[in-house]
Protein backbone atom coordinates (compact mmCIF):
# COMPACT_ATOMS: atom_id res chain seq x y z
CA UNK A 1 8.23 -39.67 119.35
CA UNK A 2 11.07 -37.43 119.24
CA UNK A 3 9.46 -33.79 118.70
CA UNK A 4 6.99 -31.80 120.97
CA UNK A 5 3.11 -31.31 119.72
CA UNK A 6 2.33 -27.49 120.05
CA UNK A 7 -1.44 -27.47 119.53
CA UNK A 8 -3.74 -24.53 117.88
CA UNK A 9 -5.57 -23.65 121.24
CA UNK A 10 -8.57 -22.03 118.49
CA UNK A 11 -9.32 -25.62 117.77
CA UNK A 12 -10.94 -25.49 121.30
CA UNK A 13 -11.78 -22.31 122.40
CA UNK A 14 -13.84 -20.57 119.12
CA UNK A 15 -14.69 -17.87 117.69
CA UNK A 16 -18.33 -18.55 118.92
CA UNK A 17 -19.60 -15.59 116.22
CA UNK A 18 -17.99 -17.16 113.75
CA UNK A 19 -19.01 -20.36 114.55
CA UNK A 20 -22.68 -19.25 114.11
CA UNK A 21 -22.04 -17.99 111.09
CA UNK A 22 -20.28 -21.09 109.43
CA UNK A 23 -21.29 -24.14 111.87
CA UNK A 24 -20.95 -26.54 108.68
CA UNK A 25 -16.66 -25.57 109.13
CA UNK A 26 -17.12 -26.09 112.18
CA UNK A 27 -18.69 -29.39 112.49
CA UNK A 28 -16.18 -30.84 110.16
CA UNK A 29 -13.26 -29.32 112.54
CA UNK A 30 -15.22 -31.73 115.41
CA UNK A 31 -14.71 -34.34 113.20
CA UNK A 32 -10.55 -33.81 112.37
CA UNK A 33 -10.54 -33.10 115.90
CA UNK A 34 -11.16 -36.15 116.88
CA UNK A 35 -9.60 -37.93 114.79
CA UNK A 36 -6.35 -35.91 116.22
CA UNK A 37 -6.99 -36.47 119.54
CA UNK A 38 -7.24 -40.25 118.71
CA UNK A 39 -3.77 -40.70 116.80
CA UNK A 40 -2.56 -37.95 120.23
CA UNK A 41 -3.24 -41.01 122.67
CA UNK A 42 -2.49 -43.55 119.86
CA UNK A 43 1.16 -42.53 119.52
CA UNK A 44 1.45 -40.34 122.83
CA UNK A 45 4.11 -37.48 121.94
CA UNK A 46 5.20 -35.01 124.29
CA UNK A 47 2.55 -32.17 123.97
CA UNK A 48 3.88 -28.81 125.37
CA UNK A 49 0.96 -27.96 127.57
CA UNK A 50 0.70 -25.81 131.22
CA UNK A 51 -2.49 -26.93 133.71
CA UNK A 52 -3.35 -23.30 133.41
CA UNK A 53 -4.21 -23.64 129.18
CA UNK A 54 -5.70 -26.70 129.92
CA UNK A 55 -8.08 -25.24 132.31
CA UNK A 56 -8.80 -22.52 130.09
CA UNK A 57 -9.69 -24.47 127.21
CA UNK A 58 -11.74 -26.58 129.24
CA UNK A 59 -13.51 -23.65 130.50
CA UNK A 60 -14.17 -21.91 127.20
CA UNK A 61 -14.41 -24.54 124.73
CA UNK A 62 -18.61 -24.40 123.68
CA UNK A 63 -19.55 -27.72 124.64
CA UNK A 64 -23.29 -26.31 125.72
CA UNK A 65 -23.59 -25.26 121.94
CA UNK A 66 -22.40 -28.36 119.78
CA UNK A 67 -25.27 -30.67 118.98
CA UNK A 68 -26.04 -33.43 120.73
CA UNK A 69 -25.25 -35.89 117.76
CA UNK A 70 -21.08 -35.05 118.17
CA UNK A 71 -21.73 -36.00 122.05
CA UNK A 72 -18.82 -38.84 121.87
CA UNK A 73 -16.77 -35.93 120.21
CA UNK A 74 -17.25 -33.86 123.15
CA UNK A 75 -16.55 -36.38 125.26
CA UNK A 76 -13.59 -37.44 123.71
CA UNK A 77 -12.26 -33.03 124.27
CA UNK A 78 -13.32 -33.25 127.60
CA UNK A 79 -11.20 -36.48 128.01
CA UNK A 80 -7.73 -34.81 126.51
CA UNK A 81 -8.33 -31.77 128.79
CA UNK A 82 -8.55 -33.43 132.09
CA UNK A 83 -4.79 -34.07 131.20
CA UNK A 84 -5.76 -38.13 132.16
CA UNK A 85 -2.56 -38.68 130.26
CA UNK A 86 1.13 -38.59 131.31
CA UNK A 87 2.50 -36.65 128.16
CA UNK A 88 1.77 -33.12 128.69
CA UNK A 89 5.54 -31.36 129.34
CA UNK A 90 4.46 -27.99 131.21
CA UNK A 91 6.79 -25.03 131.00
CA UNK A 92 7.37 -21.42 132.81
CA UNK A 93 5.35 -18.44 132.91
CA UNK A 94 7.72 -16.71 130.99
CA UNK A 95 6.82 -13.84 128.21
CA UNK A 96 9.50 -12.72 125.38
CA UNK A 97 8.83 -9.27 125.11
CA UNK A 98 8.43 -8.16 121.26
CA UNK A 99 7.85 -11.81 120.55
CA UNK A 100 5.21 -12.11 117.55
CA UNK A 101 3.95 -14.92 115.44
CA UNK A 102 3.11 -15.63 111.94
CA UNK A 103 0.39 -15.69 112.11
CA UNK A 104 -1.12 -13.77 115.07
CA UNK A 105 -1.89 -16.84 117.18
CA UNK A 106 -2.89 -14.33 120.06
CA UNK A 107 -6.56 -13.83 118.77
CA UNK A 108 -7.60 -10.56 120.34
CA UNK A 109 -10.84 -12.36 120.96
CA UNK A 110 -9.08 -14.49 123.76
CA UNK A 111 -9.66 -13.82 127.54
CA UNK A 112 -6.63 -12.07 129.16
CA UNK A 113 -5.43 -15.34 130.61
CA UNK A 114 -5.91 -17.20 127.41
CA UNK A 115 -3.92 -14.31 125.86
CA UNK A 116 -1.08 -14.99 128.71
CA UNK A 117 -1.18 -18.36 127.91
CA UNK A 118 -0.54 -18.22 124.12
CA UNK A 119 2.34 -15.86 124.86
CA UNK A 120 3.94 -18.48 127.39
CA UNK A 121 3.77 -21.12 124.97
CA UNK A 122 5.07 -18.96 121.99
CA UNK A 123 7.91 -17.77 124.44
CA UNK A 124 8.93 -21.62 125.28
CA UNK A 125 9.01 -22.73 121.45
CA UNK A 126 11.06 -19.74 120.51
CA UNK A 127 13.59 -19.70 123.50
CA UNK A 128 14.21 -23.03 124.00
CA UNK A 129 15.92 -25.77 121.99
CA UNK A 130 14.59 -29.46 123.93
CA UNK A 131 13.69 -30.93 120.71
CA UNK A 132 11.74 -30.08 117.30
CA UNK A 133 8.42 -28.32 118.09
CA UNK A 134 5.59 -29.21 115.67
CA UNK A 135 2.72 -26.99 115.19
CA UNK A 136 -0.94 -28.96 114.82
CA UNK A 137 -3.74 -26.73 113.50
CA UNK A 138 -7.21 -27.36 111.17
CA UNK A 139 -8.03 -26.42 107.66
CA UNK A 140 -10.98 -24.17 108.37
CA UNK A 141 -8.63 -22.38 111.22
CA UNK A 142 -5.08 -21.88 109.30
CA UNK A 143 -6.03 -20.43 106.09
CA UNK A 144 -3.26 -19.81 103.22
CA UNK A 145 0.14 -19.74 104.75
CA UNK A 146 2.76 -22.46 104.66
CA UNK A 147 4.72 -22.62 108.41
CA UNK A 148 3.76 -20.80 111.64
CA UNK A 149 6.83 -18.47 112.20
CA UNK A 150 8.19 -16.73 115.46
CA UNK A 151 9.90 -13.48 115.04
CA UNK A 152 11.64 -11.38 117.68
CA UNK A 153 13.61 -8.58 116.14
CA UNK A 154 15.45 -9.69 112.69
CA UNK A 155 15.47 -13.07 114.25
CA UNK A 156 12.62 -15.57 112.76
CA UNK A 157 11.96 -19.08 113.66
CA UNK A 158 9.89 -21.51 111.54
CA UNK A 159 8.22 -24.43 112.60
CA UNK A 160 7.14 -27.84 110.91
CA UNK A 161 3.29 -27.49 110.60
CA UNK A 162 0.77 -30.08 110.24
CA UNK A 163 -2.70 -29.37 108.76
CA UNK A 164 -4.26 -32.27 110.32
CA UNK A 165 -7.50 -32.77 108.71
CA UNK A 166 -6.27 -31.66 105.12
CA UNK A 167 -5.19 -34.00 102.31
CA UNK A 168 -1.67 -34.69 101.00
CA UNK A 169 -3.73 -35.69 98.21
CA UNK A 170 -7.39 -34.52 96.43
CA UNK A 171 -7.79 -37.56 95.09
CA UNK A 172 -6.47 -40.14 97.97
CA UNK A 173 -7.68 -39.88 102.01
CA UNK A 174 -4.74 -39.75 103.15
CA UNK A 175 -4.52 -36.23 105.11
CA UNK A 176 -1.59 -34.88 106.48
CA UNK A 177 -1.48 -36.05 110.04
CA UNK A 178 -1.47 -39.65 109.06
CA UNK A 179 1.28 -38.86 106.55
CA UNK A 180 3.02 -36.92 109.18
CA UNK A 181 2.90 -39.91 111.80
CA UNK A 182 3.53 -42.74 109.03
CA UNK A 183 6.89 -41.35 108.36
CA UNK A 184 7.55 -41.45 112.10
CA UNK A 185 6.89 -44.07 113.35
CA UNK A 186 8.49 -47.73 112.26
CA UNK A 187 6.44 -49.77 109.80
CA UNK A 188 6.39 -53.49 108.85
CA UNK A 189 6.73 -54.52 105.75
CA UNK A 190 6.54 -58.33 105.10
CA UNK A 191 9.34 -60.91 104.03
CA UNK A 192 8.55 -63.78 102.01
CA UNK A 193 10.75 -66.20 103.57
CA UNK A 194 8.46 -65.66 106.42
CA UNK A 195 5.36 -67.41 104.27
CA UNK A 196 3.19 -69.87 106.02
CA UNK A 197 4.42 -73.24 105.83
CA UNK A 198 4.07 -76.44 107.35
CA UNK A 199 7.84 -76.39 107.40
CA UNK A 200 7.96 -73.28 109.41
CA UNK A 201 5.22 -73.78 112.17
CA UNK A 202 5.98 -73.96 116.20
CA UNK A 203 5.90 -77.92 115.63
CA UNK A 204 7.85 -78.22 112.80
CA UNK A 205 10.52 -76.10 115.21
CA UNK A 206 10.12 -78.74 118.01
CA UNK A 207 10.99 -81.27 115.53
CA UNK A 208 13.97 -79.62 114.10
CA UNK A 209 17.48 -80.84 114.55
CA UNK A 210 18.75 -76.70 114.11
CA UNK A 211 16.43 -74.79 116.23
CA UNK A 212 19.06 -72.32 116.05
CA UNK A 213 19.14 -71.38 112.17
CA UNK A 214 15.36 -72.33 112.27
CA UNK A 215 13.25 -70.15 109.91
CA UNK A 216 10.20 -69.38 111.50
CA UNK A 217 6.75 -68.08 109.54
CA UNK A 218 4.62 -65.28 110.74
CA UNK A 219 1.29 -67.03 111.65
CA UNK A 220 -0.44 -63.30 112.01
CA UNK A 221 0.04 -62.21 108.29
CA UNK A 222 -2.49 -63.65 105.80
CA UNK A 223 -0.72 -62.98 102.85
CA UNK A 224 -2.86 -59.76 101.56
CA UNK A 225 -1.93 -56.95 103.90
CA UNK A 226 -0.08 -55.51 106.48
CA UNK A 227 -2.81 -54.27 108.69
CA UNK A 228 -2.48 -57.62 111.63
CA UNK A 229 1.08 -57.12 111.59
CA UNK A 230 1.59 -53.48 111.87
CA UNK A 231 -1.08 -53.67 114.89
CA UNK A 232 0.96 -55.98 116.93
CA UNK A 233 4.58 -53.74 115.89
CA UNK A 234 2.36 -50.93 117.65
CA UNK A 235 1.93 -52.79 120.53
CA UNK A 236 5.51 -53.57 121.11
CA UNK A 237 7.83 -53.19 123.77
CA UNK A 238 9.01 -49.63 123.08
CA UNK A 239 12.88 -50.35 123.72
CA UNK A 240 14.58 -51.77 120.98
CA UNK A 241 17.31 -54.26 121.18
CA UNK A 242 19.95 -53.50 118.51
CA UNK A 243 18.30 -53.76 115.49
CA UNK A 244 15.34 -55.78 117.13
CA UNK A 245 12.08 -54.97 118.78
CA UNK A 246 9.53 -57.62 120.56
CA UNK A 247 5.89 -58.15 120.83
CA UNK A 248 2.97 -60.61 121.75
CA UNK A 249 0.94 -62.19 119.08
CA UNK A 250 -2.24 -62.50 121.75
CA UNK A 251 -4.22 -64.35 118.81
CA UNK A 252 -1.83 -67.36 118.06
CA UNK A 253 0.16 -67.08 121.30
CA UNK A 254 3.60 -66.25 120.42
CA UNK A 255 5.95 -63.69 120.58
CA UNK A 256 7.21 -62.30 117.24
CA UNK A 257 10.32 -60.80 116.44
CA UNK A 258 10.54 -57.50 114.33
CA UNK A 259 14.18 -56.87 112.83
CA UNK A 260 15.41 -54.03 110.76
CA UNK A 261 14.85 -54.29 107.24
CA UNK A 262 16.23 -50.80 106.56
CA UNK A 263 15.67 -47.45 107.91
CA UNK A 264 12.04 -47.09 109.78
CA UNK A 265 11.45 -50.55 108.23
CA UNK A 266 10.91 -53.76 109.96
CA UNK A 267 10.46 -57.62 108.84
CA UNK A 268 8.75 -60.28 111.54
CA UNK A 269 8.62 -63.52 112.68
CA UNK A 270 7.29 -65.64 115.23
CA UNK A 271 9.62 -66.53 117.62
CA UNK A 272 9.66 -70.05 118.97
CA UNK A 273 12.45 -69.77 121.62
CA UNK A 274 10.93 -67.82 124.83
CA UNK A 275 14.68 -67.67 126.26
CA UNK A 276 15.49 -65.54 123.27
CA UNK A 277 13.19 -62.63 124.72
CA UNK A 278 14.55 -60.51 126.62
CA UNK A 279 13.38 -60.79 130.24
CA UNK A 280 11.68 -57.07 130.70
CA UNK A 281 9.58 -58.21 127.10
CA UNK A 282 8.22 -61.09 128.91
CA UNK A 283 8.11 -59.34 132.31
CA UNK A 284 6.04 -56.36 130.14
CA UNK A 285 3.37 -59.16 128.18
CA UNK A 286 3.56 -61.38 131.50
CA UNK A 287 3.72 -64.51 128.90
């Protein structure tokens, strides 16, 4: 993933009066929550966070007050903030002074180290150019404007910002952060020549006379969707080899090819031929 995750630290450390007041919001921001932490170690981008935040979301964020019934929820917080991952970039204890944001993402609620912590973070996605920075916030939390903005002086920046539990749609499910993501990441989409066929099984290749220019079928797909497919292209080996990438088929036991259909779009079939795998792929499914 080519862009840095900046996270809304609110999502985890509340407005606890608030959240008395409107614990229906806040129950479904559990819920989005979750599901962002999920696609988070799903697709594991580089999130821009320092120990110190993490500590002081862990510390603040209301576990004690959540009901019991979002337990696996809590769990799941408690999880991201013990930083088990290895995709958290840190970044100095640096503070631009005059720097504000749009909006105020220094609630005047927060502890002074929170506070510190915000600025540090604002100060690192304004200063420095290591990639696109993303912004990730909730639907009960961001309210009515567009972008979340930096401004020091005359100079503005503007960031791409994700809404993650809203909809693209009213009428579909599909919310931002899985539209955001989707448009990332590659995505299979099938071939027919790649149809089951007798003529296009592993022993119809042993048989052939042109294992070469043999066309192969994709045992995983069953001809209605793309959802067995696309699970093994997410399981890949993350290098790509020209306009090829490799994976394991654990279910039928073969490896399966995915080539480049056009851009951020990939075709696949099962590959026969274990000596045309690149030796790190096999070394990486140990098959």
């Amino acid at each position: 993933m080519q862009f840095n995750a900046v996270i809304d630290v609110s999502s985890i450390i509340w407005d606890e009066e608030d959240y008395d007041l409107n614990k229906h919001h806040y129950f479904n921001l559990l819920k989005g929550l979750s599901l962002f932490l999920g696609k988070l170690k799903k697709e594991k981008p580089i999130i821009l966070m320092r120990d110190e935040l993490l500590w002081e979301m862990s510390r603040s964020f209301p576990a004690s007050r959540i009901p019991t019934g979002f337990w696996y929820i809590i769990e799941q917080v408690y999880s991201f903030l013990a930083n088990s991952e290895s995709n958290f970039r840190s970044y100095p204890d640096n503070i631009t002074p005059n720097l504000v944001s749009i909006p105020n993402l220094v609630k005047p609620r927060y502890d002074t180290p929170v506070k510190a912590e915000v600025n540090y973070l604002l100060s690192k996605i304004h200063t420095e150019e290591d990639g696109e920075n993303v912004y990730f916030t909730f639907q009960y939390l961001w309210g009515n404007e567009e972008k979340l903005k930096t401004q020091l002086g005359v100079n503005s920046k503007e960031y791409q910002t994700i809404v993650a539990d809203r909809k693209v749609n009213p009428d579909e499910n599909l919310t931002e952060l899985d539209d955001f993501f989707s448009r990332l990441k590659p995505n299979f989409e099938h071939y027919d020549k790649h149809d089951k066929d007798p003529n296009k099984t592993k022993e119809a290749w042993e048989k052939s006379n042109d294992k070469k220019n043999f066309i192969s079928q994709l045992t995983c797909y069953n001809g209605i969707d793309n959802i067995r497919p696309q699970e093994i292209f997410d399981l890949r080996y993350p290098e790509r080899f020209g306009n090829r990438y490799y994976s394991y088929d654990s279910e039928n036991e073969f490896y399966v090819t995915f080539m480049l259909t056009r851009l951020n779009i990939f075709h696949a079939f099962d590959e026969y031929n274990v000596h045309r795998i690149p030796d790190k792929v096999r070394k990486h499914f140990n098959k």
